[in-house]
C-alpha atoms as a PDB file:
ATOM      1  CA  UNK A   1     -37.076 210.053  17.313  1.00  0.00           C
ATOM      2  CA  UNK A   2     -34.939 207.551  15.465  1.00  0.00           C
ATOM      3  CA  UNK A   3     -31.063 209.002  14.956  1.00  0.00           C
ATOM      4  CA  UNK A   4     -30.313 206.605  12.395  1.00  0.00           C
ATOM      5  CA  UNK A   5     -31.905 207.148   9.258  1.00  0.00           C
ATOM      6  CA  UNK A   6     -31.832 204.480   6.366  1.00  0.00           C
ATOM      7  CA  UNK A   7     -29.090 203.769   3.828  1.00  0.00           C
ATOM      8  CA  UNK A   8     -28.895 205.895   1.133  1.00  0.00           C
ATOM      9  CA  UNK A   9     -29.641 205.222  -2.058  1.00  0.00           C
ATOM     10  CA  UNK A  10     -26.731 205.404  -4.590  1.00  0.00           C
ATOM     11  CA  UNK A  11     -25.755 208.421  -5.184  1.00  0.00           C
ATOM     12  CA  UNK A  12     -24.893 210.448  -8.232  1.00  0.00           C
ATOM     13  CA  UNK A  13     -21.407 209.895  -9.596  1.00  0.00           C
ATOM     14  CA  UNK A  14     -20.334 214.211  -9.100  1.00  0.00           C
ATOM     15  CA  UNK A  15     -16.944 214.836  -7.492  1.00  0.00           C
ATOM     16  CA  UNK A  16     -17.436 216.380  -3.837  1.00  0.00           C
ATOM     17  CA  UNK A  17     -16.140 219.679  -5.522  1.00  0.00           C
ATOM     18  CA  UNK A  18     -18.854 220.010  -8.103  1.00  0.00           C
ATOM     19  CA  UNK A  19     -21.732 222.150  -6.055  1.00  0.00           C
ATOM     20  CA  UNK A  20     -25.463 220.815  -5.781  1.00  0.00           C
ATOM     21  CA  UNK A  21     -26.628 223.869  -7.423  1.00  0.00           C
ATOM     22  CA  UNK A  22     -25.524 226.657  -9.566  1.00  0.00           C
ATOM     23  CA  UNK A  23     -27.179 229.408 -10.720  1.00  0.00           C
ATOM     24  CA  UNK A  24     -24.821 232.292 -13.132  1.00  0.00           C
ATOM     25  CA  UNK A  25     -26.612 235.157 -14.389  1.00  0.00           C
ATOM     26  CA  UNK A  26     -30.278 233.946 -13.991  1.00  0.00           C
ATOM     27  CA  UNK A  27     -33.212 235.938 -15.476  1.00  0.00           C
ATOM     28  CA  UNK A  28     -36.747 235.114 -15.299  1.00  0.00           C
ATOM     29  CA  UNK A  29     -39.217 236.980 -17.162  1.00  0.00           C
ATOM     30  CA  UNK A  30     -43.468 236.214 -17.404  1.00  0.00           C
ATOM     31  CA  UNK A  31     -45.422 237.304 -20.443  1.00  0.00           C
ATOM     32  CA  UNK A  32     -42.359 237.778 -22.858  1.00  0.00           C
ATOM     33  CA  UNK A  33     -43.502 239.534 -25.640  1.00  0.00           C
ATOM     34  CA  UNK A  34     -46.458 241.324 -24.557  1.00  0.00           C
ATOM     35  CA  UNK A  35     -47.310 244.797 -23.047  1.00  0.00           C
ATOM     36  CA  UNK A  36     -47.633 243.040 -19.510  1.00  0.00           C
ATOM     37  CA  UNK A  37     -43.884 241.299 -19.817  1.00  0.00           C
ATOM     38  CA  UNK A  38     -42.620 241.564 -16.289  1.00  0.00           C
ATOM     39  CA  UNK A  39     -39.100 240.396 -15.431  1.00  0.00           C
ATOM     40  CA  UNK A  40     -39.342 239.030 -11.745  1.00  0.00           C
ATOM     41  CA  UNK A  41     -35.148 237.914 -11.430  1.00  0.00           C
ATOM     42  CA  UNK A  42     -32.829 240.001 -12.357  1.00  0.00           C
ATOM     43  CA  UNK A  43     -29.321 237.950 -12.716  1.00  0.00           C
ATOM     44  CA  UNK A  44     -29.212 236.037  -9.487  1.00  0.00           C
ATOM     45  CA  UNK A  45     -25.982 233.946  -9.055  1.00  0.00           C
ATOM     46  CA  UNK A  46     -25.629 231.156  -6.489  1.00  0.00           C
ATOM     47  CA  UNK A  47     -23.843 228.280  -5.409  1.00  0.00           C
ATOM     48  CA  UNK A  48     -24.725 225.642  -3.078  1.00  0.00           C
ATOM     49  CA  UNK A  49     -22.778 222.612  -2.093  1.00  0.00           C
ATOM     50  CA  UNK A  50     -23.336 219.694  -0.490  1.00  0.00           C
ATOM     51  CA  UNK A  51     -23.940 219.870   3.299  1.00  0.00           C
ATOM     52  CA  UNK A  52     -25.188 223.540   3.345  1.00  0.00           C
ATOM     53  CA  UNK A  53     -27.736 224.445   4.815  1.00  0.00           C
ATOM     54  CA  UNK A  54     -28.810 227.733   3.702  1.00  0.00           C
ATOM     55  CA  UNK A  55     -32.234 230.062   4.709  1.00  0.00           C
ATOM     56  CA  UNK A  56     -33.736 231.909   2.165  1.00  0.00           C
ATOM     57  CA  UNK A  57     -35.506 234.950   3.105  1.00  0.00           C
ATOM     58  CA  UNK A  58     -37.321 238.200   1.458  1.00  0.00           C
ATOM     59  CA  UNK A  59     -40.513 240.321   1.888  1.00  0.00           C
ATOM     60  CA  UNK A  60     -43.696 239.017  -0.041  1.00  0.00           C
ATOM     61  CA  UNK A  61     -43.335 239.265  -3.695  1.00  0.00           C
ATOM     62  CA  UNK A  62     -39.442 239.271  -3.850  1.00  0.00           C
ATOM     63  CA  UNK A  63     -38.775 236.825  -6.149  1.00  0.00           C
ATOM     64  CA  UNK A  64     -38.597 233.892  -3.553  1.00  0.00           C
ATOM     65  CA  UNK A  65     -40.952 231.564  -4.974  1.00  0.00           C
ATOM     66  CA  UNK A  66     -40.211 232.092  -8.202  1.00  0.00           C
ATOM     67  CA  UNK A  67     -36.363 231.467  -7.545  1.00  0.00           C
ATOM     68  CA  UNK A  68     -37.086 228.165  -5.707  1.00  0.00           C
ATOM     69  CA  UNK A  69     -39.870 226.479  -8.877  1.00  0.00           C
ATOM     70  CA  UNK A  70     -36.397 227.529 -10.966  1.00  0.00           C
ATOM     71  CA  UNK A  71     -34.146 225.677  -8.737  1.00  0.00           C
ATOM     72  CA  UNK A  72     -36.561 222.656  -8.283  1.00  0.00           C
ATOM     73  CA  UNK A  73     -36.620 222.775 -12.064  1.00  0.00           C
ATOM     74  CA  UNK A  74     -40.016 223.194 -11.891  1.00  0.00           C
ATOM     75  CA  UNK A  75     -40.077 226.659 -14.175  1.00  0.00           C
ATOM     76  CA  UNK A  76     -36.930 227.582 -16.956  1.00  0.00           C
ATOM     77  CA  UNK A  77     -34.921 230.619 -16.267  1.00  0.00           C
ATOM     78  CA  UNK A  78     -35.745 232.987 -19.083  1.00  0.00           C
ATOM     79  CA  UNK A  79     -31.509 233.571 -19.494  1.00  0.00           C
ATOM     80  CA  UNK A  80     -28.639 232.696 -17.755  1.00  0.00           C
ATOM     81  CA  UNK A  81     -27.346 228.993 -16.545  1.00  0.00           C
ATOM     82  CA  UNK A  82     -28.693 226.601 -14.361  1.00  0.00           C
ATOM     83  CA  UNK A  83     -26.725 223.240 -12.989  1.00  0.00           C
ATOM     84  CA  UNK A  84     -28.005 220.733 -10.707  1.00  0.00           C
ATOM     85  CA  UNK A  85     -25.022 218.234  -9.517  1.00  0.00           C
ATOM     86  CA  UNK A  86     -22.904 219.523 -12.517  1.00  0.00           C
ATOM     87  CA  UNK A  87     -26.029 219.369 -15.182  1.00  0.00           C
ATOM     88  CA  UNK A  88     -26.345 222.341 -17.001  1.00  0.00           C
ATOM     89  CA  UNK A  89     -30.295 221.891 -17.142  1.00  0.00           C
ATOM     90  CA  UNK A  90     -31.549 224.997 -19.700  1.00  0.00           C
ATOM     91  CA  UNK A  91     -31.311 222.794 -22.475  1.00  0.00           C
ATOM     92  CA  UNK A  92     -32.839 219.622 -21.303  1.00  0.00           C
ATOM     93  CA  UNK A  93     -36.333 218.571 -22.684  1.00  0.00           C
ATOM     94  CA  UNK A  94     -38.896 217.951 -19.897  1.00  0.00           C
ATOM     95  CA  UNK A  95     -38.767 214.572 -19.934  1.00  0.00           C
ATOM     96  CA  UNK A  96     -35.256 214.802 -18.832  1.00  0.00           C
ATOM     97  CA  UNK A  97     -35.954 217.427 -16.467  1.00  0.00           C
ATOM     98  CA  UNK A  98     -38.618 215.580 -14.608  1.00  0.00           C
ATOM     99  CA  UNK A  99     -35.801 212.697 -14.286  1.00  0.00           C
ATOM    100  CA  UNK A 100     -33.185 214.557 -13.546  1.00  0.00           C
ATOM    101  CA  UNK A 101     -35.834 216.430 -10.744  1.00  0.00           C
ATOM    102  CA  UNK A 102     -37.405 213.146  -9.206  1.00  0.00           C
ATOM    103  CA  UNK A 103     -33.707 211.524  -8.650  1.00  0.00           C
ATOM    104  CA  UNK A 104     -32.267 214.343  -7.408  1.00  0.00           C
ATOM    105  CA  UNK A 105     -34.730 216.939  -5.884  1.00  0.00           C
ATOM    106  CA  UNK A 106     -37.033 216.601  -2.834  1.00  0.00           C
ATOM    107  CA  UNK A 107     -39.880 218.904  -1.485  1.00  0.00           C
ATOM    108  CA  UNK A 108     -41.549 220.154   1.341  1.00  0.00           C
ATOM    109  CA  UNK A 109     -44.026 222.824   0.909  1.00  0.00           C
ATOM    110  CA  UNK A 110     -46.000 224.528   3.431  1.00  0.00           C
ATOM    111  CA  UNK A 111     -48.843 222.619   2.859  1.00  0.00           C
ATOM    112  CA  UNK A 112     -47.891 218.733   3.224  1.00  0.00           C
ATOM    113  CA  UNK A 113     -49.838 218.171   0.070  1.00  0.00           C
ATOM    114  CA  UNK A 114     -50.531 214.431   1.140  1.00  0.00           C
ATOM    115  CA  UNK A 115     -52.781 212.441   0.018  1.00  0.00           C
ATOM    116  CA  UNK A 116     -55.391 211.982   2.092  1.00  0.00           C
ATOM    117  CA  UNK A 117     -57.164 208.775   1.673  1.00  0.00           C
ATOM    118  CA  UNK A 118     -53.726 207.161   1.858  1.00  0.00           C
ATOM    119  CA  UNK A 119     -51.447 206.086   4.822  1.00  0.00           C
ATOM    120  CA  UNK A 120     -48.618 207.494   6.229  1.00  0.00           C
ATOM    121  CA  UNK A 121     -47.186 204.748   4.395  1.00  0.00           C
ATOM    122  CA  UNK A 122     -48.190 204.752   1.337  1.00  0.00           C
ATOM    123  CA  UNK A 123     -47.366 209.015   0.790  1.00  0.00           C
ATOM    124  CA  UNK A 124     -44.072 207.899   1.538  1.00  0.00           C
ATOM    125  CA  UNK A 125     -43.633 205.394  -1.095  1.00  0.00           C
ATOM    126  CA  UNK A 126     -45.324 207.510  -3.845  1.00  0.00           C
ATOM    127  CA  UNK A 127     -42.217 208.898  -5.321  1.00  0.00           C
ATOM    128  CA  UNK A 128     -40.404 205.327  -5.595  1.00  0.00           C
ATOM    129  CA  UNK A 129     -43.629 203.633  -6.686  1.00  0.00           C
ATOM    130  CA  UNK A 130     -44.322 206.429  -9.304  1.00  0.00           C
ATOM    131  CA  UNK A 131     -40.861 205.950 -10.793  1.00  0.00           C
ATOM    132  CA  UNK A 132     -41.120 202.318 -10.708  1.00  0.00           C
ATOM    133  CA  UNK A 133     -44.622 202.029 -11.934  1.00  0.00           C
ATOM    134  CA  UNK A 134     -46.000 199.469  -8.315  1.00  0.00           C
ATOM    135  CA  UNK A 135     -44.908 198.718  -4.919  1.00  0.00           C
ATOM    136  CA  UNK A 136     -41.965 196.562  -4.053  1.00  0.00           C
ATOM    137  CA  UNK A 137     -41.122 195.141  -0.947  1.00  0.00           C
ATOM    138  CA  UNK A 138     -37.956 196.694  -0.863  1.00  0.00           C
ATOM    139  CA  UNK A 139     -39.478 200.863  -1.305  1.00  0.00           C
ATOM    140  CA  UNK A 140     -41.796 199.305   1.287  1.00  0.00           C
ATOM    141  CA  UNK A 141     -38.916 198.791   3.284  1.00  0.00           C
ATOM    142  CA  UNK A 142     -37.247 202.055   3.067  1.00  0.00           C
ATOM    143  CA  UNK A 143     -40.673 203.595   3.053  1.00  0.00           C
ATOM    144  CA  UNK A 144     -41.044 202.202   6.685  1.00  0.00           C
ATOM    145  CA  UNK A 145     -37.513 203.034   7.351  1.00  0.00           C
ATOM    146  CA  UNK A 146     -38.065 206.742   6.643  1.00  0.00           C
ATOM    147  CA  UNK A 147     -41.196 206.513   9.022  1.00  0.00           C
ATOM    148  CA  UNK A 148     -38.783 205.236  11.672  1.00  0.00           C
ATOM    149  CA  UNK A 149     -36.144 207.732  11.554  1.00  0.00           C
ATOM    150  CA  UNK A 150     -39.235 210.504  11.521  1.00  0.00           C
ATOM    151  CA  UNK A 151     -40.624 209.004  15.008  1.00  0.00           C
ATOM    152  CA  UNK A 152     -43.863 207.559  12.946  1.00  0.00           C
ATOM    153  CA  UNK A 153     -43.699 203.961  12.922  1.00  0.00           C
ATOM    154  CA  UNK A 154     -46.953 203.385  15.037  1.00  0.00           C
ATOM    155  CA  UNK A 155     -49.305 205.695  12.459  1.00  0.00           C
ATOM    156  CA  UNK A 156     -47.417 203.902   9.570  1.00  0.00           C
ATOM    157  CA  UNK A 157     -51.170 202.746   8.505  1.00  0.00           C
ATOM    158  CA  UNK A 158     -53.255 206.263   9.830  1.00  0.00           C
ATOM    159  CA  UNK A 159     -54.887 207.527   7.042  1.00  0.00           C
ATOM    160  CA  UNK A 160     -52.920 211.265   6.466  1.00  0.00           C
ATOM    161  CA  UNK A 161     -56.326 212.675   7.498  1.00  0.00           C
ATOM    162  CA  UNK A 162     -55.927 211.440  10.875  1.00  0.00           C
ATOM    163  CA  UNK A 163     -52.542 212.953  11.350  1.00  0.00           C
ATOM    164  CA  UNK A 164     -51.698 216.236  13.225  1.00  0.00           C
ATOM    165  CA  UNK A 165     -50.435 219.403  11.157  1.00  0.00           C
ATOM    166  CA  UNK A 166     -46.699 218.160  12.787  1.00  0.00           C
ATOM    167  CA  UNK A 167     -47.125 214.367  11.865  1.00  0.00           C
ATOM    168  CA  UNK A 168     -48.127 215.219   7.899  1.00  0.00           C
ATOM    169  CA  UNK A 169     -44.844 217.719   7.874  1.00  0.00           C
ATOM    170  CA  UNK A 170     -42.887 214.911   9.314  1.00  0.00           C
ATOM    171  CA  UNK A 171     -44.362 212.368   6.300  1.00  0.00           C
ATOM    172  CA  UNK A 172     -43.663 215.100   3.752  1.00  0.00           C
ATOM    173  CA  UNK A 173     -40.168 215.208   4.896  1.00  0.00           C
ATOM    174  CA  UNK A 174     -39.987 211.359   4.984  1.00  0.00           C
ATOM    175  CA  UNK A 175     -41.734 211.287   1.548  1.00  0.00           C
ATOM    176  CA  UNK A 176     -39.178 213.795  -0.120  1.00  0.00           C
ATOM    177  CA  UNK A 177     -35.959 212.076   1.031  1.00  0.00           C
ATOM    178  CA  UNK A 178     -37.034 208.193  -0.363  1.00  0.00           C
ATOM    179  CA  UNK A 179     -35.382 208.991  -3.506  1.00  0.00           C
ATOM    180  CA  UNK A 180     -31.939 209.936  -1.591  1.00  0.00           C
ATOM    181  CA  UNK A 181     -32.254 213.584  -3.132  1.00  0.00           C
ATOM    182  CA  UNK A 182     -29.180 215.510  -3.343  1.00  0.00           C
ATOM    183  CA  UNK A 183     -31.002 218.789  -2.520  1.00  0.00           C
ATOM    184  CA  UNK A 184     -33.884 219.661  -0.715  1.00  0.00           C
ATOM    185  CA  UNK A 185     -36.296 222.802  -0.796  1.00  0.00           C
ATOM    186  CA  UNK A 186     -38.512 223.487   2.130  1.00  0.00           C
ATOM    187  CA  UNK A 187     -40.431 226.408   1.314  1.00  0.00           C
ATOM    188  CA  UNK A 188     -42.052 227.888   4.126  1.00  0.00           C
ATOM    189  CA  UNK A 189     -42.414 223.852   5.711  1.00  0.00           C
ATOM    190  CA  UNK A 190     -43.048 225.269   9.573  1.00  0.00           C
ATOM    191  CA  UNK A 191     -45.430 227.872   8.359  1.00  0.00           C
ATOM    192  CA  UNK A 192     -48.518 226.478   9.540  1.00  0.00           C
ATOM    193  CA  UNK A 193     -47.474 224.816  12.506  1.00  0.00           C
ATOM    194  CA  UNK A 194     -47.076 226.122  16.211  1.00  0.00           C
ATOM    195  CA  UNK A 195     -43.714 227.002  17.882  1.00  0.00           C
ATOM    196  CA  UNK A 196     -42.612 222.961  19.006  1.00  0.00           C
ATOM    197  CA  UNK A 197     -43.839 221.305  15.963  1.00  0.00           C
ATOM    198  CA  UNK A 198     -41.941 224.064  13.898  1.00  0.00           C
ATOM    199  CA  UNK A 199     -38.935 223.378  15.710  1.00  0.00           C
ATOM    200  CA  UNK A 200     -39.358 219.765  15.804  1.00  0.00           C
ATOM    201  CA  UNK A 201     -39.345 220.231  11.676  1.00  0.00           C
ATOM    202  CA  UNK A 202     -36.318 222.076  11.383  1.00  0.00           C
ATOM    203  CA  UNK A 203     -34.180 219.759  13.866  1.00  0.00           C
ATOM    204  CA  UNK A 204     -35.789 216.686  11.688  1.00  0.00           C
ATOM    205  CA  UNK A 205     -34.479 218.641   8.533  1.00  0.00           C
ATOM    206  CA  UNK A 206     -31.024 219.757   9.957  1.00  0.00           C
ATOM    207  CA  UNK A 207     -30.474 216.324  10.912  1.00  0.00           C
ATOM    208  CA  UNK A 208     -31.156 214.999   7.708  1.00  0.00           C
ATOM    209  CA  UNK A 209     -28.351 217.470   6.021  1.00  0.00           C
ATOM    210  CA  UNK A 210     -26.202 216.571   8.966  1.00  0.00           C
ATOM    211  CA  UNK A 211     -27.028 212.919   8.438  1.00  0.00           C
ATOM    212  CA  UNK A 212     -26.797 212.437   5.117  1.00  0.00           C
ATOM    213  CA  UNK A 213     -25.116 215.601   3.702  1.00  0.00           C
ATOM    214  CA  UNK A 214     -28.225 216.583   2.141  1.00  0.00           C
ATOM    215  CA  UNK A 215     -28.017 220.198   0.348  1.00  0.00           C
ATOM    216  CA  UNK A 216     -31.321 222.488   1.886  1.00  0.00           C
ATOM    217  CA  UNK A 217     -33.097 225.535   0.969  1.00  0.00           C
ATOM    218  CA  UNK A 218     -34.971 226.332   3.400  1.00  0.00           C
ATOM    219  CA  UNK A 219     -37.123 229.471   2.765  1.00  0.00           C
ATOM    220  CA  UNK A 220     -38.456 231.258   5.694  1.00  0.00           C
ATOM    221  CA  UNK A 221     -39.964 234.113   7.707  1.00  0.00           C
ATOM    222  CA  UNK A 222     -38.906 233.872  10.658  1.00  0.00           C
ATOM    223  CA  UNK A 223     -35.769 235.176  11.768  1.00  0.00           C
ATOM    224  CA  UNK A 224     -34.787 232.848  14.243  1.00  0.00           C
ATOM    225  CA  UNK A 225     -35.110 229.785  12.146  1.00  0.00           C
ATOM    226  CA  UNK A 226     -32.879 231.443   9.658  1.00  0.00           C
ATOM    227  CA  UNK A 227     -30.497 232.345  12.480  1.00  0.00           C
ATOM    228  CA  UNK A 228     -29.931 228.518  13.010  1.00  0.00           C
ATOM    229  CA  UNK A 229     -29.207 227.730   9.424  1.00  0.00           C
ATOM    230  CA  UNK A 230     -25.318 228.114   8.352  1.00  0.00           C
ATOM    231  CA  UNK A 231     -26.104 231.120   6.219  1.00  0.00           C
ATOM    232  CA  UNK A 232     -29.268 233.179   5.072  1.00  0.00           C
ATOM    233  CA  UNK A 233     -29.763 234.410   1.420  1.00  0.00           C
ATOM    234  CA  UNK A 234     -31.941 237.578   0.805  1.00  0.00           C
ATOM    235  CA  UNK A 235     -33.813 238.282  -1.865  1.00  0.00           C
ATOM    236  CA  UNK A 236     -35.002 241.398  -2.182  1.00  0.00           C
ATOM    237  CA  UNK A 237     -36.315 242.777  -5.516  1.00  0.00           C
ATOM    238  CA  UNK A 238     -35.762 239.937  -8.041  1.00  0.00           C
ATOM    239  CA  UNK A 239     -31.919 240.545  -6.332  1.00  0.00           C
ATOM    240  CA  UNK A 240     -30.001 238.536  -4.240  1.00  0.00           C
ATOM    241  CA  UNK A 241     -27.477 241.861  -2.768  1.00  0.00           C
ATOM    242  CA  UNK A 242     -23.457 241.571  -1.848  1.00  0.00           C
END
């Protein structure tokens, strides 16, 4: 596998100082107002800065997911305040949201969710191509840059059908760090795979926030993935204890 991955992007103009995330006080309730309103978080504060690496763990049903669609702005906190790179977000309209998400954010879910008619390539360049509205010859070229530093350059054209469970993870990961994301989440990302292509993941990932100083959530099950990340979170009843 390639050790050099491709220049960043430019990045966002935050001090060093100012973390990557900040959550203070955050609530999240589901159907406010009625008989069935449930509140799932329960004032959950948390920092995370630049170059952490951080495992987030919890039994089924914790609050986990929920916690990560808030950070990854995909859901609104019900109270409390949320900043991403010094952005206090619960204000924003979506529009600004979804920016402030696709330049700054990147995924990896359990599931790869690639596309599967497309290329290795062409997943990759999705997010750039989406935000610029076609293809350039320059996302191209970080596209197949990405591919590189992910050991994938020979299936750059292999339909993601054709691709083992480890090769799609590796084009997710490529796929969510084209944008040059300040933070990414990995929820559950070595889930379905077996025990070397779920290790092979987590180096590619901890080389990525070694690399490029990349913030990562990385929410897991298993213990001794957590073990190797710098420090492990636990949620545990809409709580995150101590």
């Amino acid at each position: 596998m390639n050790e050099n991955f491709p220049p960043a992007l430019p990045a966002a103009n935050t001090p060093s100082q100012t973390p990557v995330v900040q959550l203070v006080q955050v609530h999240k309730s589901f159907n406010l107002g009625q008989p069935a309103e449930v509140e799932v978080l329960h004032g959950i504060d948390l920092v995370l800065h630049a170059r952490e690496f951080v495992a987030v763990m919890g039994p089924s049903g914790s609050g986990k997911s929920t916690l990560l669609n808030i950070v990854g702005l995909l859901d609104r906190p019900t109270q409390g305040q949320l900043k991403i790179n010094g952005v206090e977000t619960t204000q924003l309209d979506d529009q600004a949201l979804t920016q402030l998400r696709g330049r700054s954010i990147g995924f990896v879910f359990q599931y790869h969710h690639l596309i599967g008619a497309f290329s290795a390539l062409e997943n990759v360049m999705l997010p750039m191509v989406g935000l610029q509205g076609y293809p350039t010859a320059n996302i191209e070229k970080r596209a197949l840059a990405l591919l590189d530093s992910v050991g994938l350059s020979p299936w750059r054209d292999t339909p993601a059908t054709r691709l083992s469970g480890g090769q799609q993870q590796r084009v997710a990961v490529a796929r969510a760090l084209i944008m040059q994301p300040a933070l990414l989440l990995a929820d559950e990302p070595t889930g379905n795979l077996d025990t070397q292509s779920a290790d092979a993941v987590f180096d590619l990932l901890r080389q990525v926030n070694r690399d490029h100083g990349t913030a990562v959530l990385f929410v897991t099950h298993n213990p001794l993935l957590a073990s190797r990340c710098d420090r492990t979170i636990e949620v545990i009843d809409g709580l995150v204890p101590g």
